[in-house]
PDB file of N, CA and C in Angstrom:
ATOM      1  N   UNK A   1      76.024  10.326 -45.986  1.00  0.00           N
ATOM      2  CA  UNK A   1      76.917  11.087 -45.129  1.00  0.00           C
ATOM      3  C   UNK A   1      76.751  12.579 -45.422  1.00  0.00           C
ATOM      4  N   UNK A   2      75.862  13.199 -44.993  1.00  0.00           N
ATOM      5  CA  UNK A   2      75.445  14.821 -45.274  1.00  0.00           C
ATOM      6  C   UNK A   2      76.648  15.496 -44.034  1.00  0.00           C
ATOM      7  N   UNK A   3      76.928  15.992 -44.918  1.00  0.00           N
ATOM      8  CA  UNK A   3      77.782  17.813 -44.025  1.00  0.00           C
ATOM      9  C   UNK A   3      79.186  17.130 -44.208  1.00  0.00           C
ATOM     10  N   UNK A   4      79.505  15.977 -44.995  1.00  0.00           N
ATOM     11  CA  UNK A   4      81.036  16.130 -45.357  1.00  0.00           C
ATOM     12  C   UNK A   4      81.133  15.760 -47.048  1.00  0.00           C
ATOM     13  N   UNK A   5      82.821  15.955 -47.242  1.00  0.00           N
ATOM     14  CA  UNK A   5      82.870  16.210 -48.614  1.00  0.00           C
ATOM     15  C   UNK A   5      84.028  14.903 -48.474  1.00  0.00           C
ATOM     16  N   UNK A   6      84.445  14.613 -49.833  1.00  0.00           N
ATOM     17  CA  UNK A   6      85.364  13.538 -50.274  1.00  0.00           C
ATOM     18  C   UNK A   6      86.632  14.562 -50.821  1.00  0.00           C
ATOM     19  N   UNK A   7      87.413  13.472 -50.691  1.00  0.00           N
ATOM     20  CA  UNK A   7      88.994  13.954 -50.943  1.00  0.00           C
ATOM     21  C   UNK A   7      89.266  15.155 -52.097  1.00  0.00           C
ATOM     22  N   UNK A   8      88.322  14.171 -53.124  1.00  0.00           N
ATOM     23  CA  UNK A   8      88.594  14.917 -54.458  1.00  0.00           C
ATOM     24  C   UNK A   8      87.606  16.355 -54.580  1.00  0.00           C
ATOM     25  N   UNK A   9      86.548  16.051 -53.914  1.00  0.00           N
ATOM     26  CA  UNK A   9      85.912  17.240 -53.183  1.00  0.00           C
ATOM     27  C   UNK A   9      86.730  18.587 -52.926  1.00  0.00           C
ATOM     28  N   UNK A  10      87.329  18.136 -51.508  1.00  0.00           N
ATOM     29  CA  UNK A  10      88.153  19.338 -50.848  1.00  0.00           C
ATOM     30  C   UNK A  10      89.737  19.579 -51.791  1.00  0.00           C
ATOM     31  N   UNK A  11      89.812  18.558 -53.038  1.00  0.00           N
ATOM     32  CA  UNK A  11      91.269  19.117 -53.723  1.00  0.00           C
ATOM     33  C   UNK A  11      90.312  20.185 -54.641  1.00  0.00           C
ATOM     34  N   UNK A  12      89.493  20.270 -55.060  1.00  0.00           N
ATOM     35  CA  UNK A  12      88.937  21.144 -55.560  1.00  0.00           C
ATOM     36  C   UNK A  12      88.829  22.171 -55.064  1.00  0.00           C
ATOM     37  N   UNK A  13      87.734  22.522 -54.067  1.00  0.00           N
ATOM     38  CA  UNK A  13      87.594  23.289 -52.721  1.00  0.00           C
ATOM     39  C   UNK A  13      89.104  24.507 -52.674  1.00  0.00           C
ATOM     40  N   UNK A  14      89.984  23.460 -52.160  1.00  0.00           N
ATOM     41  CA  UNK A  14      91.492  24.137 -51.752  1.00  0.00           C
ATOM     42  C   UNK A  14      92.305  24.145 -52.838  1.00  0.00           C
ATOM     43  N   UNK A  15      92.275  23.594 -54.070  1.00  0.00           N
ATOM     44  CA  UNK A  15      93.234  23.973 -54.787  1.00  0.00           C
ATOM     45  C   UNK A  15      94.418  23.440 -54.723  1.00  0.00           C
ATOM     46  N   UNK A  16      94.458  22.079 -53.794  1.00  0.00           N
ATOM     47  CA  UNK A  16      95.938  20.888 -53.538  1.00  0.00           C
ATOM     48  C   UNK A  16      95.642  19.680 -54.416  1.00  0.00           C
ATOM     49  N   UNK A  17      96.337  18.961 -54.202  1.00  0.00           N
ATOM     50  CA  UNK A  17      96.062  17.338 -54.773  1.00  0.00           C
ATOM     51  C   UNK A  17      95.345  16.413 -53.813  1.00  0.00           C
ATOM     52  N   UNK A  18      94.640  15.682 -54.513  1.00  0.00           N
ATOM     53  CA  UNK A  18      94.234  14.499 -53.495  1.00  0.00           C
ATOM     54  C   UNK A  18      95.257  13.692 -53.014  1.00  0.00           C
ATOM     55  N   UNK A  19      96.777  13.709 -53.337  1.00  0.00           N
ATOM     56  CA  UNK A  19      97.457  12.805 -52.150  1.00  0.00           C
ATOM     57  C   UNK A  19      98.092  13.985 -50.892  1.00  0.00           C
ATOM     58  N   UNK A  20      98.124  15.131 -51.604  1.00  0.00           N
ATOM     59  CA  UNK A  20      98.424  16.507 -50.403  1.00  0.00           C
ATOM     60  C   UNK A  20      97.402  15.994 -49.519  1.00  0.00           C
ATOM     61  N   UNK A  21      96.013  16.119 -49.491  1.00  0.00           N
ATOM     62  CA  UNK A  21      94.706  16.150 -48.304  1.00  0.00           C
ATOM     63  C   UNK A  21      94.970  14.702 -47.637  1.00  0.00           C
ATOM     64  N   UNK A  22      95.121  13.284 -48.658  1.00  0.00           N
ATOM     65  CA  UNK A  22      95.294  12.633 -48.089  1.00  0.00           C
ATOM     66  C   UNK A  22      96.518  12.446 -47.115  1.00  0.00           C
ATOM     67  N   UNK A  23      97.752  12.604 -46.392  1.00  0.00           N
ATOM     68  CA  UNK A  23      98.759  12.871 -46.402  1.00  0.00           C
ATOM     69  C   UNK A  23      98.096  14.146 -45.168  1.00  0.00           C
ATOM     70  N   UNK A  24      97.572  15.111 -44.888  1.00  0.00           N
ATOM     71  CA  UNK A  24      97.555  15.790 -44.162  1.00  0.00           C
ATOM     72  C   UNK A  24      96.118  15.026 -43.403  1.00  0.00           C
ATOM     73  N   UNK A  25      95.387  14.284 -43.540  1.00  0.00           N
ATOM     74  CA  UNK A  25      93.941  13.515 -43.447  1.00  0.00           C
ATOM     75  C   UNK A  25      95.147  12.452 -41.810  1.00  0.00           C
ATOM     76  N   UNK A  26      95.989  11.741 -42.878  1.00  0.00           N
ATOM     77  CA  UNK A  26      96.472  11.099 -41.969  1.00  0.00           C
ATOM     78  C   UNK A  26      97.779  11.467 -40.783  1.00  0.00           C
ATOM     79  N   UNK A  27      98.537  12.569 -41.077  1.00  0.00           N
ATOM     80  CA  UNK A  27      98.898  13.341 -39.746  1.00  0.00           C
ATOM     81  C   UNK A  27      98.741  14.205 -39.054  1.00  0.00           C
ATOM     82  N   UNK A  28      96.798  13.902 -39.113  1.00  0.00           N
ATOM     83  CA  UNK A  28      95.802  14.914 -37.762  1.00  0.00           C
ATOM     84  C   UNK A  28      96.033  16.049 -38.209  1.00  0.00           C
ATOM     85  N   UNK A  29      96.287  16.587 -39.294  1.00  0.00           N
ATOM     86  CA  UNK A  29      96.156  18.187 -39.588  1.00  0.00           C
ATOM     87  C   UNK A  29      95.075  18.540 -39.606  1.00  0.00           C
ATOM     88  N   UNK A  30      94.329  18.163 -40.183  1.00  0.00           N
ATOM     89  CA  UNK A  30      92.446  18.241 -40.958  1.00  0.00           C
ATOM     90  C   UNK A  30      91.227  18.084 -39.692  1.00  0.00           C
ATOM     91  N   UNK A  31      90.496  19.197 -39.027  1.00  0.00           N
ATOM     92  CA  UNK A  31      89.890  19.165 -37.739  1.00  0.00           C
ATOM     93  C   UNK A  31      88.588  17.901 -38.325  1.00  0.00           C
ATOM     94  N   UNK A  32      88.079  17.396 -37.405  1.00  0.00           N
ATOM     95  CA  UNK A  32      87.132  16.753 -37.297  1.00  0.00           C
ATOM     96  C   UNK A  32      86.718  15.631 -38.854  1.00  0.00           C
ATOM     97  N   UNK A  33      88.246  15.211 -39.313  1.00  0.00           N
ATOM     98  CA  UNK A  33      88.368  14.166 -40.110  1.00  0.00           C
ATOM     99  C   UNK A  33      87.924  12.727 -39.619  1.00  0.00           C
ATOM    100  N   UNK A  34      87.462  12.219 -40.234  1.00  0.00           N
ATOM    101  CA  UNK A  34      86.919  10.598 -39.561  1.00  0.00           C
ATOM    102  C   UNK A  34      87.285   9.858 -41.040  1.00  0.00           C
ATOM    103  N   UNK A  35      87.701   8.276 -40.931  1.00  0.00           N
ATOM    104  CA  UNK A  35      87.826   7.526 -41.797  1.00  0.00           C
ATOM    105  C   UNK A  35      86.342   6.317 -41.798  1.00  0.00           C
ATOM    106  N   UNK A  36      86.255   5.788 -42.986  1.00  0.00           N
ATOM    107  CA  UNK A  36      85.517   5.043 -42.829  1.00  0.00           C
ATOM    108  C   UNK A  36      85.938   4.035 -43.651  1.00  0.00           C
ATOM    109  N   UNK A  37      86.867   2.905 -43.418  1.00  0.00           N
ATOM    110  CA  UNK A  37      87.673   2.086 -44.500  1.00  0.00           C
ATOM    111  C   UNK A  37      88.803   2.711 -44.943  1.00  0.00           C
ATOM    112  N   UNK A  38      88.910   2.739 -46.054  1.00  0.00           N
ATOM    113  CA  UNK A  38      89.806   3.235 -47.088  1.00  0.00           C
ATOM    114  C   UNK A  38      89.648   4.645 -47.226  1.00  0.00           C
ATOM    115  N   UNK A  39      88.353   5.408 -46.855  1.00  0.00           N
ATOM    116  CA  UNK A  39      88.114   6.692 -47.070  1.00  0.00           C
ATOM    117  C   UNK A  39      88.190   7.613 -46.141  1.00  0.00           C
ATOM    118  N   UNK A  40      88.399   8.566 -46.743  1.00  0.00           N
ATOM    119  CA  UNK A  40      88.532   9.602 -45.936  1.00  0.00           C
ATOM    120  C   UNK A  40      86.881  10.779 -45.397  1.00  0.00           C
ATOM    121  N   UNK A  41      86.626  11.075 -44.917  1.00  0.00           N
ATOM    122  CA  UNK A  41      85.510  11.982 -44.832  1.00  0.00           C
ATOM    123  C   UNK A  41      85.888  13.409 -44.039  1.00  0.00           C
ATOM    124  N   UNK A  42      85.967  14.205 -44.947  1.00  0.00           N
ATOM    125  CA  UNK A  42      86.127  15.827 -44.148  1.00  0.00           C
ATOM    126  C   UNK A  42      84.519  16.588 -44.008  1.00  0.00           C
ATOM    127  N   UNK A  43      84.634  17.374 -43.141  1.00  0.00           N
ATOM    128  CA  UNK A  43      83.491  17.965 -42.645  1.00  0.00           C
ATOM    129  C   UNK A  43      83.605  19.308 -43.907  1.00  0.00           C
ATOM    130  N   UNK A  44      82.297  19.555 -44.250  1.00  0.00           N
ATOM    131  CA  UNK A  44      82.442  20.091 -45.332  1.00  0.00           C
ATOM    132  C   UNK A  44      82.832  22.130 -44.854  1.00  0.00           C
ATOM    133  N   UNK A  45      82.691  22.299 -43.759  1.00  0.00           N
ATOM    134  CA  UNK A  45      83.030  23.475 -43.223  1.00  0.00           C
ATOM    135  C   UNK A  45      84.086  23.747 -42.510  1.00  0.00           C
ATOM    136  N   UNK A  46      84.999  22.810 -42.910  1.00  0.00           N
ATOM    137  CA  UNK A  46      86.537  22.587 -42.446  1.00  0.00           C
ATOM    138  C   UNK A  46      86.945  23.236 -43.327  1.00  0.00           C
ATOM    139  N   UNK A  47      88.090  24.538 -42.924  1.00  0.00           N
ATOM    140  CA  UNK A  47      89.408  25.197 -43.429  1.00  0.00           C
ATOM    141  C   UNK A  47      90.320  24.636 -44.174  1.00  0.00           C
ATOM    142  N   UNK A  48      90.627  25.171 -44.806  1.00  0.00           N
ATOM    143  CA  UNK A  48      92.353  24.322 -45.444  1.00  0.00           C
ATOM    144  C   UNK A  48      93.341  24.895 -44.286  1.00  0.00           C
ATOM    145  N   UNK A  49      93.989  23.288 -44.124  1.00  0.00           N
ATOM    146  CA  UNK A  49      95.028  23.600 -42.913  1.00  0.00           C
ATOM    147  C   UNK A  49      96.298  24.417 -43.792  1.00  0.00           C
ATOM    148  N   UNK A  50      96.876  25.375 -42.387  1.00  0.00           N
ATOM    149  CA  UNK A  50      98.277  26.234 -43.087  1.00  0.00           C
ATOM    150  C   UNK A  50      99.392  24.883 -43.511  1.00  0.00           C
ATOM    151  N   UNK A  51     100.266  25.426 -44.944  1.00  0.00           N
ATOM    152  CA  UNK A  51     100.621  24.843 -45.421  1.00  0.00           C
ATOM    153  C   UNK A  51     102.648  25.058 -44.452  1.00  0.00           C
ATOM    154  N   UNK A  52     102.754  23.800 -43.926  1.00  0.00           N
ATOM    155  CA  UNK A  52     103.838  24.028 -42.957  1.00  0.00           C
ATOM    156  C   UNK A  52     105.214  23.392 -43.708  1.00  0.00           C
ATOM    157  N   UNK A  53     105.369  22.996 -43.964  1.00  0.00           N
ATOM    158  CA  UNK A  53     106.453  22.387 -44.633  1.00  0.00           C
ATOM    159  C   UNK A  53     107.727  23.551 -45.000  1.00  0.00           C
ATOM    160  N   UNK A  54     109.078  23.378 -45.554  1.00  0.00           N
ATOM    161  CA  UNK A  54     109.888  24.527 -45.233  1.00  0.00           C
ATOM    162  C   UNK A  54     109.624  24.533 -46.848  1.00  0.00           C
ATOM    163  N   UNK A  55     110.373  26.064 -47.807  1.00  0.00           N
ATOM    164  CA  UNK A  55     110.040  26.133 -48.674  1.00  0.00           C
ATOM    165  C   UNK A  55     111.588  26.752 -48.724  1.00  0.00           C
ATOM    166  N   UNK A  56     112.280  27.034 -47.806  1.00  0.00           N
ATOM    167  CA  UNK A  56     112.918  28.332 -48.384  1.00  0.00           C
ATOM    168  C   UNK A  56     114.569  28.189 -48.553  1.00  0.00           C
ATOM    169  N   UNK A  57     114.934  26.413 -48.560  1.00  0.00           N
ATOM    170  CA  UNK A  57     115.862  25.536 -48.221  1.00  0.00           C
ATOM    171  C   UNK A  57     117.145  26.072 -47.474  1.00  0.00           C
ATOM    172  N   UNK A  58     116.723  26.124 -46.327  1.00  0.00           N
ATOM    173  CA  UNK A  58     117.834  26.980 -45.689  1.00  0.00           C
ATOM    174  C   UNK A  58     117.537  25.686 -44.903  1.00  0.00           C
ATOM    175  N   UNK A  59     117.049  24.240 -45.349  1.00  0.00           N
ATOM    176  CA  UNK A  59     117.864  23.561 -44.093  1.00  0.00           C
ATOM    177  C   UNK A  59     118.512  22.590 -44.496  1.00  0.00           C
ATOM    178  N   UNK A  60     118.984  22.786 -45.833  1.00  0.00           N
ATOM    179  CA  UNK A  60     119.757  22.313 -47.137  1.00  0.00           C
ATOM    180  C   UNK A  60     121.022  21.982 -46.561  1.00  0.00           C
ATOM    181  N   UNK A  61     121.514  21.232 -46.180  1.00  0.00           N
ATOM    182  CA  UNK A  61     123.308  21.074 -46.081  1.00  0.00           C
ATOM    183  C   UNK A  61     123.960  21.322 -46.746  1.00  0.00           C
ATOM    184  N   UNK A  62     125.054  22.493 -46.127  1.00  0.00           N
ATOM    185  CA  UNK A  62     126.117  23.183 -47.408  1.00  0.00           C
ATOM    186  C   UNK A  62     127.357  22.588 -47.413  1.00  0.00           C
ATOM    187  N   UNK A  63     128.058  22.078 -48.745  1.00  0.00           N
ATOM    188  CA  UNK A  63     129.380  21.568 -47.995  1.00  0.00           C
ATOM    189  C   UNK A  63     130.483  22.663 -47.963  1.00  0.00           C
ATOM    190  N   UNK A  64     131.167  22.072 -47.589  1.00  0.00           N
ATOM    191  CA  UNK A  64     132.502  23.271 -46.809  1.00  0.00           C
ATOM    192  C   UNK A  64     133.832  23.101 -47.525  1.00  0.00           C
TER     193      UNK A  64
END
């Protein structure tokens, strides 16, 4: 499989964990990801997707 990299590959690469990539692998974040079984295969000239999740807990429920 030339021109893609493995999970543990791109946690290197980007600097996340392999269950972060996996986890973004499987809700279509990651362009031109393909599985083959159990694995994942990223194109090795794929970006790290922006990291979207909230950080800044303002959607924290306050009680009253």
């Amino acid at each position: 499989m030339e021109n893609y990299i493995t999970l543990s590959e791109a946690s290197q690469k980007w600097g996340i964990s392999e269950r972060r990539i996996r986890t973004l692998c499987a809700e279509g974040r990651i362009e031109g990801v393909t599985r083959f079984g159990k694995a994942w295969a990223i194109p090795e000239n794929t970006k790290k997707p922006s990291d979207n999740r909230v950080k800044t807990g303002k959607y924290i429920k306050k009680q009253t």
